[in-house]
N, C-alpha and C. Protein backbone atom coordinates (compact mmCIF):
# COMPACT_ATOMS: atom_id res chain seq x y z
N UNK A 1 -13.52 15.41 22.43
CA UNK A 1 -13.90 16.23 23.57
C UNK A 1 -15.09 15.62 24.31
N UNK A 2 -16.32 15.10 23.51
CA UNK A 2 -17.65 14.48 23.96
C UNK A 2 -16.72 13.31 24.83
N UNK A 3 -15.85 12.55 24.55
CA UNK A 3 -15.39 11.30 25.02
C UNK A 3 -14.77 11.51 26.52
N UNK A 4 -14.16 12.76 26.57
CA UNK A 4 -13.39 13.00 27.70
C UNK A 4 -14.34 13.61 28.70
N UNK A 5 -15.77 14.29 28.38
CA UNK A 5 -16.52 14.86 29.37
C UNK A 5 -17.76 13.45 30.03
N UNK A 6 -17.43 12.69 28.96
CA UNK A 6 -17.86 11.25 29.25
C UNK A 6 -17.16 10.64 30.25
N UNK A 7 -16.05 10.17 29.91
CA UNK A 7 -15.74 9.84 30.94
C UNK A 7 -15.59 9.65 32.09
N UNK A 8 -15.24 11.65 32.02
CA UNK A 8 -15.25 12.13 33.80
C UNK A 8 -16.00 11.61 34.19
N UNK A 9 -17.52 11.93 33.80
CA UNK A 9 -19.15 11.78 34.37
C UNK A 9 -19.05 10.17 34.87
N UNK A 10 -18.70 9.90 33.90
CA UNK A 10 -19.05 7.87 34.21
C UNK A 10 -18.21 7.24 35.36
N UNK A 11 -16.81 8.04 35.52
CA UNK A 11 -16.11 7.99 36.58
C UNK A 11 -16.42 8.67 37.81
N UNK A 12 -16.99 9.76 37.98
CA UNK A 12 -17.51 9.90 39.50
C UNK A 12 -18.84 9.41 39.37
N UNK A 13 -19.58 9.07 38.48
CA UNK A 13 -20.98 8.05 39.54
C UNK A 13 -20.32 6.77 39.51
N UNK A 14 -19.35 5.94 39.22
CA UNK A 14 -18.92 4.41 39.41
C UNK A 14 -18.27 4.85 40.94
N UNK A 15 -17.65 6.42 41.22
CA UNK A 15 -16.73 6.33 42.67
C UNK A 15 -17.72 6.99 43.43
N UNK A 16 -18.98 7.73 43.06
CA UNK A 16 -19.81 7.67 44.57
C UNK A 16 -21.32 6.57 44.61
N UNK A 17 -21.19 6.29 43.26
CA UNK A 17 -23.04 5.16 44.10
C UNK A 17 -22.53 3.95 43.60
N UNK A 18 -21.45 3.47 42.36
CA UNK A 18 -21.48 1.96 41.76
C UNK A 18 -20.01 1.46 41.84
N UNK A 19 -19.59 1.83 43.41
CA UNK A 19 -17.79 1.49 43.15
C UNK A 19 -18.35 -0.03 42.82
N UNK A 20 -19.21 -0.74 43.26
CA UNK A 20 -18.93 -2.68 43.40
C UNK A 20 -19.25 -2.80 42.12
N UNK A 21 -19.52 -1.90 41.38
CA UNK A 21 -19.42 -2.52 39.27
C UNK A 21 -17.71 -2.20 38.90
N UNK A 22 -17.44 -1.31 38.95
CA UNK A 22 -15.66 -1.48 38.63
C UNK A 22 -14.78 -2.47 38.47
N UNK A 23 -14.99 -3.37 39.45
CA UNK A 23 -13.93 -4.71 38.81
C UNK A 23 -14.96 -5.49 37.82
N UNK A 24 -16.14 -5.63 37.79
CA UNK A 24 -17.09 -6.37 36.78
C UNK A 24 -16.76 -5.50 35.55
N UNK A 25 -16.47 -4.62 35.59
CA UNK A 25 -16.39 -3.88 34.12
C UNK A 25 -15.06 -3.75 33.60
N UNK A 26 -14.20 -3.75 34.67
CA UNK A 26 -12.88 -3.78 34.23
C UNK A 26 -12.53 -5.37 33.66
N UNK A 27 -12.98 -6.08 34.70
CA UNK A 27 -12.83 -7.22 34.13
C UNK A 27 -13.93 -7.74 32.42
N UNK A 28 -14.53 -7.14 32.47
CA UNK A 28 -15.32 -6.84 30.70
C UNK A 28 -14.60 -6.07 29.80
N UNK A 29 -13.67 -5.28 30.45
CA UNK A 29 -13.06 -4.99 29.59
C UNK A 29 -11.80 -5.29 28.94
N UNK A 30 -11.00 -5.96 29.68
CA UNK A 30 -9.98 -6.85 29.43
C UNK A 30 -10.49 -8.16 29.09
N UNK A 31 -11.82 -8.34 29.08
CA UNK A 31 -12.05 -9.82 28.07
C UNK A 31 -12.48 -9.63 26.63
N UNK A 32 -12.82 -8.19 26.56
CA UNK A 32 -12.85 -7.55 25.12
C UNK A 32 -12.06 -7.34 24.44
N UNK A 33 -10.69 -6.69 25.05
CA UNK A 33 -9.78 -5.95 24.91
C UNK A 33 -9.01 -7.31 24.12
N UNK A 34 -9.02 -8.21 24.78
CA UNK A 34 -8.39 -9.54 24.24
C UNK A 34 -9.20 -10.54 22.81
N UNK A 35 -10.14 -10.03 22.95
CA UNK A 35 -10.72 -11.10 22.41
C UNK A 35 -10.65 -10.31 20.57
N UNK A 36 -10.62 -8.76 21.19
CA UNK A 36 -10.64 -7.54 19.59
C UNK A 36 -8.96 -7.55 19.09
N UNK A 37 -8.22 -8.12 20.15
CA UNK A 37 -6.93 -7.51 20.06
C UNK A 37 -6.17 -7.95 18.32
N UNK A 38 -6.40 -9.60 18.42
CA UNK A 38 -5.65 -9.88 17.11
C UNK A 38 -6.23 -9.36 15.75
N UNK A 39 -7.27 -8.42 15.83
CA UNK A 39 -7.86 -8.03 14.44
C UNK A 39 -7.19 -6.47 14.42
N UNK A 40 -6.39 -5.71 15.56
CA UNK A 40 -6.11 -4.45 15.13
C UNK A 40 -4.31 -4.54 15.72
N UNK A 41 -3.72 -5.91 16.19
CA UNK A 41 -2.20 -5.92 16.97
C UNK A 41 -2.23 -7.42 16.03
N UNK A 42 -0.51 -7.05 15.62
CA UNK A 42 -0.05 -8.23 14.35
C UNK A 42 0.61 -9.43 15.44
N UNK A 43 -0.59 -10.38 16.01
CA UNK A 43 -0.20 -11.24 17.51
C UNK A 43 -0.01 -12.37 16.58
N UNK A 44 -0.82 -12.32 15.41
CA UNK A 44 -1.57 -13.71 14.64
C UNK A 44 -1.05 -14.15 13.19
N UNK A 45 -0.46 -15.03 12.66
CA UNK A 45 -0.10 -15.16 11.27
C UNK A 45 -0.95 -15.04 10.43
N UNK A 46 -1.05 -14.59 9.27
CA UNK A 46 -2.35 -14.28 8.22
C UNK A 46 -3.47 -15.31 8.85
N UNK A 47 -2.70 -16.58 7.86
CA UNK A 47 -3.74 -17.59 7.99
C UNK A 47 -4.52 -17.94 8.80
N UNK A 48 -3.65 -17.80 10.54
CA UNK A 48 -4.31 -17.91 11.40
C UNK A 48 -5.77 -16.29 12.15
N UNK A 49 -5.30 -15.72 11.66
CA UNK A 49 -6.10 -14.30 11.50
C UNK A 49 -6.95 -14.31 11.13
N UNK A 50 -7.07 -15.34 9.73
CA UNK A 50 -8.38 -15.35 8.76
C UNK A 50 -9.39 -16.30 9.58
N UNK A 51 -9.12 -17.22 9.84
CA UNK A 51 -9.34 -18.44 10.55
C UNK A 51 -10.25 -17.93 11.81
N UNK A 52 -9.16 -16.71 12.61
CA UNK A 52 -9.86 -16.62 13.69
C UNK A 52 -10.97 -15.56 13.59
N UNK A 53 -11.05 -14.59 12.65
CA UNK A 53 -12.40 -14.01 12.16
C UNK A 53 -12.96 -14.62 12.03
N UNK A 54 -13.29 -15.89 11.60
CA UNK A 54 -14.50 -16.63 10.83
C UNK A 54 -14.85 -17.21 11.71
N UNK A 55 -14.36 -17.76 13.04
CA UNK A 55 -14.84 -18.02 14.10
C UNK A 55 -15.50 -17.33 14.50
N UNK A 56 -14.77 -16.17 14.97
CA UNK A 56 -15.56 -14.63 15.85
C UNK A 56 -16.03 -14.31 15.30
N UNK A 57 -16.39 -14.58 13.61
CA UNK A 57 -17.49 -13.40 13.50
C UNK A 57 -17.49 -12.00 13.22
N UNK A 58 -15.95 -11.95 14.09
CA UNK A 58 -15.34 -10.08 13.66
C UNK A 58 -14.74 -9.89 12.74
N UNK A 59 -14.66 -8.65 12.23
CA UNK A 59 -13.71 -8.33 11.50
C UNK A 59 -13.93 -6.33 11.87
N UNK A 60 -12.59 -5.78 11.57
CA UNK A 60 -12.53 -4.27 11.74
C UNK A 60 -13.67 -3.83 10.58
N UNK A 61 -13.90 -2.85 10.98
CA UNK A 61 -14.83 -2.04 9.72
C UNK A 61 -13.84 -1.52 8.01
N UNK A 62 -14.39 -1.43 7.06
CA UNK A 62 -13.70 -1.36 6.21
C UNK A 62 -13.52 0.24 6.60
N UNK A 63 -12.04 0.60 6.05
CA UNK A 63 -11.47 1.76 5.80
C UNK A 63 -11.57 2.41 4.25
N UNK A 64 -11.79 1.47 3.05
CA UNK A 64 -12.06 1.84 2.10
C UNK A 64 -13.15 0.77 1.55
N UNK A 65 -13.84 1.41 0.84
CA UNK A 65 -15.41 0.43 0.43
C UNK A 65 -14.88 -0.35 -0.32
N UNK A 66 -14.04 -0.51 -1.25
CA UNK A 66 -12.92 -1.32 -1.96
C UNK A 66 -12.35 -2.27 -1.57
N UNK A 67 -12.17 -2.16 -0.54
CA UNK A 67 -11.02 -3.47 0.09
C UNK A 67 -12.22 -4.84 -0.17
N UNK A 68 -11.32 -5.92 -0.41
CA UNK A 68 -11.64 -7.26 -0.75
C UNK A 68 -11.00 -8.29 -0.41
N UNK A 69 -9.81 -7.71 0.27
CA UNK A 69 -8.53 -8.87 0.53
C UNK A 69 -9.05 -9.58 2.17
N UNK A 70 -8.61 -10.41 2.05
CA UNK A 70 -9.15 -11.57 3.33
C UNK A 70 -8.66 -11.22 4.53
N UNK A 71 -7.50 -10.59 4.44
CA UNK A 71 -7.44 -9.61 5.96
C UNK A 71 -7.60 -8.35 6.28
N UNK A 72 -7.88 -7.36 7.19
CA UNK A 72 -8.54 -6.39 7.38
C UNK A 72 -7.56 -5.80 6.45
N UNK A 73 -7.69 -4.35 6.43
CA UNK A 73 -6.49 -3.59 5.05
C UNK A 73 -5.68 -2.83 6.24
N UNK A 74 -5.55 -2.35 7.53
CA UNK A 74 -4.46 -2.34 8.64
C UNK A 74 -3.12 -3.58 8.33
N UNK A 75 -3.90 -4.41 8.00
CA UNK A 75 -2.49 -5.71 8.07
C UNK A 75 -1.97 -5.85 6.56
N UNK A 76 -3.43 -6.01 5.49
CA UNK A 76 -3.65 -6.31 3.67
C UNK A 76 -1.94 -4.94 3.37
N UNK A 77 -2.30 -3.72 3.40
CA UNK A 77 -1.56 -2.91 3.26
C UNK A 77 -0.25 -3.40 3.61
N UNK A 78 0.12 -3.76 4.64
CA UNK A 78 1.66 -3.66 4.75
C UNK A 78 2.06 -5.18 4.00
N UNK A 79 1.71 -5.92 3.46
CA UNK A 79 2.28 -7.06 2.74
C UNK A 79 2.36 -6.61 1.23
N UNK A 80 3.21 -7.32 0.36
CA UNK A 80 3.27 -7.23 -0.98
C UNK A 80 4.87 -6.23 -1.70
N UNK A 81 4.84 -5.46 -0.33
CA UNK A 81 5.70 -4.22 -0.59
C UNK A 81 7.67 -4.64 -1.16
N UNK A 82 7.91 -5.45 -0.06
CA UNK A 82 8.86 -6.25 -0.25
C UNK A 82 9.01 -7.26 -1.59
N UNK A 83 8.03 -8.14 -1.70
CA UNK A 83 7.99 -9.01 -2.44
C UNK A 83 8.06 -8.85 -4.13
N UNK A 84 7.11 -7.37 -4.46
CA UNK A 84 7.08 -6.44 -5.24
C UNK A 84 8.64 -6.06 -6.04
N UNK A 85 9.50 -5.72 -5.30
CA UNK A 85 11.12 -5.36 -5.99
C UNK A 85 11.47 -5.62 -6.39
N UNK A 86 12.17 -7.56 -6.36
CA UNK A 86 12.67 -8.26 -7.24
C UNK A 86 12.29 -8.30 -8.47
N UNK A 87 10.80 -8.25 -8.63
CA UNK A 87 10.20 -8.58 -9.78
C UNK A 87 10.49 -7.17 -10.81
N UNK A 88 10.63 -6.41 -10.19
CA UNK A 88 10.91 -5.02 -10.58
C UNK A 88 12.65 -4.94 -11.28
N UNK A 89 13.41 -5.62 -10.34
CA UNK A 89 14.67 -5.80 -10.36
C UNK A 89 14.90 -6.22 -11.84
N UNK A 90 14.47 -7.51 -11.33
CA UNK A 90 14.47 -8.19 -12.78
C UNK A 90 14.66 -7.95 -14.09
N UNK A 91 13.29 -7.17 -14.08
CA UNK A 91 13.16 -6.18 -15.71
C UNK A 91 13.93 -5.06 -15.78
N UNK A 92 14.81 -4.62 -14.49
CA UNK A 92 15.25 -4.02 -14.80
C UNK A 92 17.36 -4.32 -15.02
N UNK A 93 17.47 -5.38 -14.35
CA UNK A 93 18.70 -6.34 -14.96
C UNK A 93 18.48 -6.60 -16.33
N UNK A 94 17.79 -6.62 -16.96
CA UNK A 94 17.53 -7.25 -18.27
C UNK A 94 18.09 -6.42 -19.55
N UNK A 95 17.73 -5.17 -19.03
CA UNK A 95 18.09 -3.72 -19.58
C UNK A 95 19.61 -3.61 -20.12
N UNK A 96 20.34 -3.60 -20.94
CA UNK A 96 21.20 -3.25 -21.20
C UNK A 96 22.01 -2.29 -20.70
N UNK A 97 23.58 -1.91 -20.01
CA UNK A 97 23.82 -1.09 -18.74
C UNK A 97 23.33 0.09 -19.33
N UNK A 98 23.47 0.64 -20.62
CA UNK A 98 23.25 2.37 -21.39
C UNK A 98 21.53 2.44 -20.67
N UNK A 99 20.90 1.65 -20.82
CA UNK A 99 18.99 1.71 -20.87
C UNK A 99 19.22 1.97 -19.36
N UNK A 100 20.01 1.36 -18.57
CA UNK A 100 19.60 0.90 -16.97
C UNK A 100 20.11 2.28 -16.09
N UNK A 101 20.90 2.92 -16.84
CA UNK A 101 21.96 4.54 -16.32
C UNK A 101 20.62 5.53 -16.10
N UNK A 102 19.55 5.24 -17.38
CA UNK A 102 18.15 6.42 -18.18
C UNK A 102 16.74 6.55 -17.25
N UNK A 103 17.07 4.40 -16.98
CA UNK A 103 15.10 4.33 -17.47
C UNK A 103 14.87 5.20 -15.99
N UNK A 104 13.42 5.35 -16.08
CA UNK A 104 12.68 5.42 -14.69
C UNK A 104 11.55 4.58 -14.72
N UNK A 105 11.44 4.49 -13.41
CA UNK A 105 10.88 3.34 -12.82
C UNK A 105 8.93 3.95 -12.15
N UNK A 106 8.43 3.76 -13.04
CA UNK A 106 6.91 5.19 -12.68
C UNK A 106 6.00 3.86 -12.22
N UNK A 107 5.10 4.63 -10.76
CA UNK A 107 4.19 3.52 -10.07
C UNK A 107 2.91 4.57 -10.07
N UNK A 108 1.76 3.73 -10.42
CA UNK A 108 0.56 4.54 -9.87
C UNK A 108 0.37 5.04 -8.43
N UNK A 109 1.07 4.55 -7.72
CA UNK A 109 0.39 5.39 -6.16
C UNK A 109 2.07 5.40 -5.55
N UNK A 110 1.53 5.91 -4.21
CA UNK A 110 3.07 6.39 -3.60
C UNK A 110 3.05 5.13 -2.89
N UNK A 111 2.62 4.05 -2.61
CA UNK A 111 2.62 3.07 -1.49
C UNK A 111 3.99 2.14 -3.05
N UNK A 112 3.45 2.04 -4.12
CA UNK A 112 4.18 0.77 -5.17
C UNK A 112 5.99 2.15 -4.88
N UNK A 113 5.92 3.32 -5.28
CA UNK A 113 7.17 4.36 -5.21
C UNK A 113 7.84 4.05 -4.19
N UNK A 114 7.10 3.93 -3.15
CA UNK A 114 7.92 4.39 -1.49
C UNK A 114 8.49 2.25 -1.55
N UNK A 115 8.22 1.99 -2.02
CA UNK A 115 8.34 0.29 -2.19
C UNK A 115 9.69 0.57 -2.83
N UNK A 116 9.70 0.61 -3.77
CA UNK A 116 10.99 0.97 -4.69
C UNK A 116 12.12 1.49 -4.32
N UNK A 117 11.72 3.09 -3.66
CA UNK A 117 12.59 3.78 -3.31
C UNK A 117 13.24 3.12 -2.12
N UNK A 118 12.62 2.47 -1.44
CA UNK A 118 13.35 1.65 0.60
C UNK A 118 13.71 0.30 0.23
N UNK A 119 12.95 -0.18 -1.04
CA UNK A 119 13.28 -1.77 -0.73
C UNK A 119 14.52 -1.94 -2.29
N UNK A 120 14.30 -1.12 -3.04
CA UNK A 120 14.88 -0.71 -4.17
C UNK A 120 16.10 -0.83 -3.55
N UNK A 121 16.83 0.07 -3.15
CA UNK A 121 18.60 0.06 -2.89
C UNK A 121 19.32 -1.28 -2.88
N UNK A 122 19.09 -2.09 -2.49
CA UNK A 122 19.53 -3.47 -2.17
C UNK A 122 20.17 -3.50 -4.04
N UNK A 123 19.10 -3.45 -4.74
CA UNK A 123 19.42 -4.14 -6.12
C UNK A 123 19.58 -2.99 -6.94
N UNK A 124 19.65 -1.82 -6.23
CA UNK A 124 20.77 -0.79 -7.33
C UNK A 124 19.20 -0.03 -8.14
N UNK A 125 18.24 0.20 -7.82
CA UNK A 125 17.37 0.53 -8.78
C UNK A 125 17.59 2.19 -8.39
N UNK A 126 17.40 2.28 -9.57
CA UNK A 126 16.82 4.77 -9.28
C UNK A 126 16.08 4.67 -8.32
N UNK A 127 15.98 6.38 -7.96
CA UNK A 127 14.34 6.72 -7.56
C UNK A 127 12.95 6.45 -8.31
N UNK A 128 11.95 6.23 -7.92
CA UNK A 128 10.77 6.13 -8.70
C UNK A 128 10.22 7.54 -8.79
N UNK A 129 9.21 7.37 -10.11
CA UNK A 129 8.25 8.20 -10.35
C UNK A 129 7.01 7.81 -9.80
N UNK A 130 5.62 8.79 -9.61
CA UNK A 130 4.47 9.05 -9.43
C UNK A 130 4.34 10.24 -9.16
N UNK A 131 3.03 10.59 -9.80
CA UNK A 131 2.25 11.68 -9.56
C UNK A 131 1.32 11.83 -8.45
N UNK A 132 1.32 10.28 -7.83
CA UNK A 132 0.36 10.15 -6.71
C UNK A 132 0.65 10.93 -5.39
N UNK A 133 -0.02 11.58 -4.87
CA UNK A 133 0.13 12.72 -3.36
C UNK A 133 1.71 13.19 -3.58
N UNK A 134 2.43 13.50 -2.34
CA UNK A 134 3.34 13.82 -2.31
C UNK A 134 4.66 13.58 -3.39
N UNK A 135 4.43 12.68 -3.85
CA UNK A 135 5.45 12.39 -4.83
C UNK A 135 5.20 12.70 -6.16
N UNK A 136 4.06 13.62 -6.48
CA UNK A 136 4.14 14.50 -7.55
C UNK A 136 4.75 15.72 -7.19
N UNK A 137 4.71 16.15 -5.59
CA UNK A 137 5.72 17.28 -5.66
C UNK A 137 6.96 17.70 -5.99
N UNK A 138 7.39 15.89 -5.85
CA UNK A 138 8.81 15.76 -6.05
C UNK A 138 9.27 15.79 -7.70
N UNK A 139 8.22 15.91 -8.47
CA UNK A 139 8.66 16.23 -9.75
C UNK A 139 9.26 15.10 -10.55
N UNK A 140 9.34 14.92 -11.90
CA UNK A 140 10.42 14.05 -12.87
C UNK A 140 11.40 13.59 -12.41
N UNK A 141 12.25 14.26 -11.63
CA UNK A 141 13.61 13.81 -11.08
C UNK A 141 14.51 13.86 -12.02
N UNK A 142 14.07 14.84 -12.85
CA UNK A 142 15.23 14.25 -14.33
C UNK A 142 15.55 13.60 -15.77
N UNK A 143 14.08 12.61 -15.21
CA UNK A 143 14.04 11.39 -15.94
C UNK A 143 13.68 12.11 -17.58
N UNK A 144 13.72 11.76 -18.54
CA UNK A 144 13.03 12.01 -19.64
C UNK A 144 11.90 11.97 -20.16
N UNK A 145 11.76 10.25 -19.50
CA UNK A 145 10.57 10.01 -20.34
C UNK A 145 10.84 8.66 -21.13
N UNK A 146 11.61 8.90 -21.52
CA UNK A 146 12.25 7.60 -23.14
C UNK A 146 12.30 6.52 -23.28
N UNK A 147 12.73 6.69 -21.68
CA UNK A 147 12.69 4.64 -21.39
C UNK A 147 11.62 4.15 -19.95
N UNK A 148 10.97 3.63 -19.90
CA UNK A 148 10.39 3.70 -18.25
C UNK A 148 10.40 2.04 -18.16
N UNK A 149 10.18 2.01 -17.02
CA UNK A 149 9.40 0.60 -16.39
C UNK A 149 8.31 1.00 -15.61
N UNK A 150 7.36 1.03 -16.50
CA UNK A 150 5.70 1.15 -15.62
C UNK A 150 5.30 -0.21 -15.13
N UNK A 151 4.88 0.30 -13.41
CA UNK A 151 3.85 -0.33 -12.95
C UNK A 151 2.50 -0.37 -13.22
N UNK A 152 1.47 -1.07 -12.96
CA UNK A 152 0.72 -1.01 -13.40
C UNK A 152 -0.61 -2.12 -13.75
N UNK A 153 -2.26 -2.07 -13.37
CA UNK A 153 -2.63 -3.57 -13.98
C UNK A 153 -3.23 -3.33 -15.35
N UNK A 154 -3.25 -4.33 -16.05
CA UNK A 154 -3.78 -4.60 -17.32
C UNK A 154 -4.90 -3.43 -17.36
N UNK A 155 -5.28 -3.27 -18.31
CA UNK A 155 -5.82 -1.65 -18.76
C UNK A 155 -5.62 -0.64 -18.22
N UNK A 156 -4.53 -0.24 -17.31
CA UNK A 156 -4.45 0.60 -17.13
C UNK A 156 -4.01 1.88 -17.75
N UNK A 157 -3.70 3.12 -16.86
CA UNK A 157 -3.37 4.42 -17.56
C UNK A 157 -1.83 4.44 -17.81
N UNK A 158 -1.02 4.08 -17.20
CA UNK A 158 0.30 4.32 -16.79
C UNK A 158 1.32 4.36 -18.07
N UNK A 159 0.93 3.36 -19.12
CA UNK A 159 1.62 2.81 -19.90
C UNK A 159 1.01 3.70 -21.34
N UNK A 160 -0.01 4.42 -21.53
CA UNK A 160 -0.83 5.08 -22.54
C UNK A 160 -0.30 5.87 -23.38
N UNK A 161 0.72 7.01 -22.77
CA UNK A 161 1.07 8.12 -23.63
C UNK A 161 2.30 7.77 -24.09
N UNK A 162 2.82 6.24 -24.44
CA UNK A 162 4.21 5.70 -24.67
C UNK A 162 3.75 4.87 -26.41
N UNK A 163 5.31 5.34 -27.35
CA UNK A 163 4.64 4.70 -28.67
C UNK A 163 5.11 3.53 -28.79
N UNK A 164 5.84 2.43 -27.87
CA UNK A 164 5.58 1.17 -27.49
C UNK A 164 5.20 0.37 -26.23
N UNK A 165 4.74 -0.41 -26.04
CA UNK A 165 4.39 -1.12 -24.73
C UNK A 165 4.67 -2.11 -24.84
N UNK A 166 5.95 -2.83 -23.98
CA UNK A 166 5.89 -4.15 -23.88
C UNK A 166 5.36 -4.92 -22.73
N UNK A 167 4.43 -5.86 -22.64
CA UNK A 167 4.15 -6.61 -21.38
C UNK A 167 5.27 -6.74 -20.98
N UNK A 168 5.91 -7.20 -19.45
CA UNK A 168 6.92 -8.26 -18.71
C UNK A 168 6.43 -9.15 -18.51
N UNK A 169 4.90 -9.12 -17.84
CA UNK A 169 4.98 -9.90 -17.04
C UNK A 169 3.84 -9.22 -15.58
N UNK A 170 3.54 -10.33 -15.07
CA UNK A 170 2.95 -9.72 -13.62
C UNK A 170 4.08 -9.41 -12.58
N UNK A 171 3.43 -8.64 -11.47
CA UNK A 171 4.43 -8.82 -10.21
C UNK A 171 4.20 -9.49 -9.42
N UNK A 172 5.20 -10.24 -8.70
CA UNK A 172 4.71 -10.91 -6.80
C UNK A 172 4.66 -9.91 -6.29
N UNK A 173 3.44 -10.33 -5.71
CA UNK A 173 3.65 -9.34 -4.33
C UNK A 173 2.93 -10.90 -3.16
N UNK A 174 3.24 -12.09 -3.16
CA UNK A 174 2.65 -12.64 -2.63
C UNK A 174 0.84 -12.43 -2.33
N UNK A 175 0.38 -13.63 -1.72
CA UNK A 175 -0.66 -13.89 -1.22
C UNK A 175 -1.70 -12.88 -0.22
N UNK A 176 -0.91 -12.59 0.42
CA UNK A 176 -1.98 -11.17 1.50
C UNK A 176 -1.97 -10.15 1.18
N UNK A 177 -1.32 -9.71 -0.40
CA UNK A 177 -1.10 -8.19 -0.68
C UNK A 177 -2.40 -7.65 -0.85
N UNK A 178 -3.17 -6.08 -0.85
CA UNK A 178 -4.27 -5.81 -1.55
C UNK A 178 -4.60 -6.49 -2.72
N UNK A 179 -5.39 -6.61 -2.90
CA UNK A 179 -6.06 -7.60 -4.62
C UNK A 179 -5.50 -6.54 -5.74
N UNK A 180 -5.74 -5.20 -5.53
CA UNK A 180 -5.28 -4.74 -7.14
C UNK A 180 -4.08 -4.43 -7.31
N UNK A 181 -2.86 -4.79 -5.47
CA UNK A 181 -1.25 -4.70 -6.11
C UNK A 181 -1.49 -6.19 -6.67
N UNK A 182 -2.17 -6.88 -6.51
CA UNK A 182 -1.74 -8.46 -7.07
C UNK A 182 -2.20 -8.54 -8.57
N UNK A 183 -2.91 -7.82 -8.85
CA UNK A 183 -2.94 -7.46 -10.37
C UNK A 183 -2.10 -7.36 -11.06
N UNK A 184 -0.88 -6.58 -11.05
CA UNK A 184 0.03 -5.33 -11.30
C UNK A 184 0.95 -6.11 -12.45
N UNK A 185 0.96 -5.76 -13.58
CA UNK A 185 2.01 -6.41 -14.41
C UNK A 185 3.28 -5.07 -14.31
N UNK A 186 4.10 -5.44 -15.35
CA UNK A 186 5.66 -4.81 -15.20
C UNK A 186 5.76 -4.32 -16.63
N UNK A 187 5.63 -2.94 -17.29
CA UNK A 187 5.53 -2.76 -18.49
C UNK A 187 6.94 -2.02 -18.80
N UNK A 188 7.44 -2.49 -19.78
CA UNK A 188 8.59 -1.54 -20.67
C UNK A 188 7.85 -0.32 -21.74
N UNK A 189 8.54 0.05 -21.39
CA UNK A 189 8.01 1.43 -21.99
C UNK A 189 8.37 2.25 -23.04
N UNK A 190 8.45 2.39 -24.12
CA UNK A 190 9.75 3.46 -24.97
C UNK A 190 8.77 4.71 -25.52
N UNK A 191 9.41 6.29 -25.87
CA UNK A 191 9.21 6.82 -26.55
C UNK A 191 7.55 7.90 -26.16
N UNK A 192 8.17 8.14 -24.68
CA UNK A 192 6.66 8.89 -24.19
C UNK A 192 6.85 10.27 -25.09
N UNK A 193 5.35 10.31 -25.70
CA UNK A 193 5.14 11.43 -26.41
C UNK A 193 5.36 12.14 -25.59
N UNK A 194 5.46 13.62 -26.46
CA UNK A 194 5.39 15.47 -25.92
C UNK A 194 6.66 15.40 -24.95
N UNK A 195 7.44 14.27 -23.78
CA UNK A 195 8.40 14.14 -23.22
C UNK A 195 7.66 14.32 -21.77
N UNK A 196 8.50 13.98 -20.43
CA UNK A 196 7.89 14.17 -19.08
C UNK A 196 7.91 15.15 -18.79
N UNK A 197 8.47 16.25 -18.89
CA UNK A 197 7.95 17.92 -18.60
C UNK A 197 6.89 18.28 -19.02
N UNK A 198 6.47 17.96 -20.31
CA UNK A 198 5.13 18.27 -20.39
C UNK A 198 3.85 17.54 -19.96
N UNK A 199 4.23 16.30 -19.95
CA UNK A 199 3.17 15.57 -19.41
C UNK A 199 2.80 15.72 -17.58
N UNK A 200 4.12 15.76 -17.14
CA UNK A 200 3.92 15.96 -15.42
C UNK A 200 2.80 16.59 -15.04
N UNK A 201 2.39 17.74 -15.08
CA UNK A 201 1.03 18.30 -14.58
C UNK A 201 0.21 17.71 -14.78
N UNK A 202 0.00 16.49 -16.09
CA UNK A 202 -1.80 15.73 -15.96
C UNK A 202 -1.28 14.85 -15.01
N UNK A 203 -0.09 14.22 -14.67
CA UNK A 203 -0.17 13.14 -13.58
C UNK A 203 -0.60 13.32 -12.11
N UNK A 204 -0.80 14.42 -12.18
CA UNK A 204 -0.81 14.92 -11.14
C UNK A 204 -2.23 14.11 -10.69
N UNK A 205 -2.04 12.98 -8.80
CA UNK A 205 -3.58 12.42 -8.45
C UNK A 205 -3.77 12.94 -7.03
N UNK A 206 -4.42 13.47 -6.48
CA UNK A 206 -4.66 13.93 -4.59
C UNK A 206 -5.73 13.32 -4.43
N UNK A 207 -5.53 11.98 -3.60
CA UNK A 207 -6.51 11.71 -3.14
C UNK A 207 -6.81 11.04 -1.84
């Protein structure tokens, strides 16, 4: 609201005492407009992105105090997502067809789920689990519990309330993904205590 009563104001004193600043400012502003553009519009290939921050000097403000990845997290975020599946696939071809009818496929946040669930179909995988935002509303789906393929990085929670854990393995998610999907190993899972009905309510994360 402050922005729009701004405006007005700044627009009738430029049209009754400073019309001859208007093209000087317009023209300042289309040399800004250009010069900010490749750090918030995907004009630029990573590499060349990184490259051209370190020239300019710019970079967007962080959105989370966390971020660490070499491109702003507007662009960091959407990589990894794709690349992520196969590796998923994999462990889950490996499965014997009886295990592959059962398992579920559980991710710490809804960004690794919503990965699964869109990029998943291609190679035949279930729906995923998480408790993360919205996709704890969506509940178990069914699943048991018995068999999973947790996502997940090394110490994490995901894999805890299960009475075996097997490593796979890490995941790709390529080079520009956030730093802690590039963490992420691929865990087999057997034998979640108490079963997923009871456990569902602690998974529960809003954040």
């Amino acid at each position: 609201m402050l922005f729009v009563a701004g405006a007005v104001a700044f627009e009738r004193l430029f049209a009754a005492r400073l019309s001859f600043v208007r093209p000087g400012l317009l023209a300042a502003m289309l040399v800004i407009a250009a010069i900010l553009a490749p750090t918030v519009i995907p004009v630029l290939p990573p590499e060349k992105l990184v490259s051209y921050m370190r020239a300019t000097h710019f970079a967007p403000p962080l959105t989370e105090t966390s971020h660490s990845a070499a491109l702003p997290q507007l662009f960091a975020d959407q990589f990894g997502w794709e690349d992520m599946v196969p590796s998923v696939a994999r462990a889950y071809r490996d499965l014997v067809p009886n295990e592959q009818r059962k398992v579920a496929i559980s991710c710490p946040n809804y960004g690794e789920a919503g990965a699964i669930d869109f990029f998943g179909r291609e190679y035949g995988l279930l729906p995923a689990l998480s408790g993360h935002q919205n996709y704890y509303l969506w509940g178990p789906r069914g699943y048991s519990g018995d068999l999973m393929l947790a996502i997940d990085d090394p110490g994490g929670e995901e894999a805890e309330p299960f009475q075996s854990v097997e490593d796979l393995g890490p995941i790709d998610t390529g080079q520009w993904a956030i730093p802690w999907e590039q963490r992420n190993h691929i865990y087999l899972c057997r034998g979640l205590k108490g079963g997923l009905q009871s456990l569902w309510p602690r998974l529960k994360e809003w954040l």
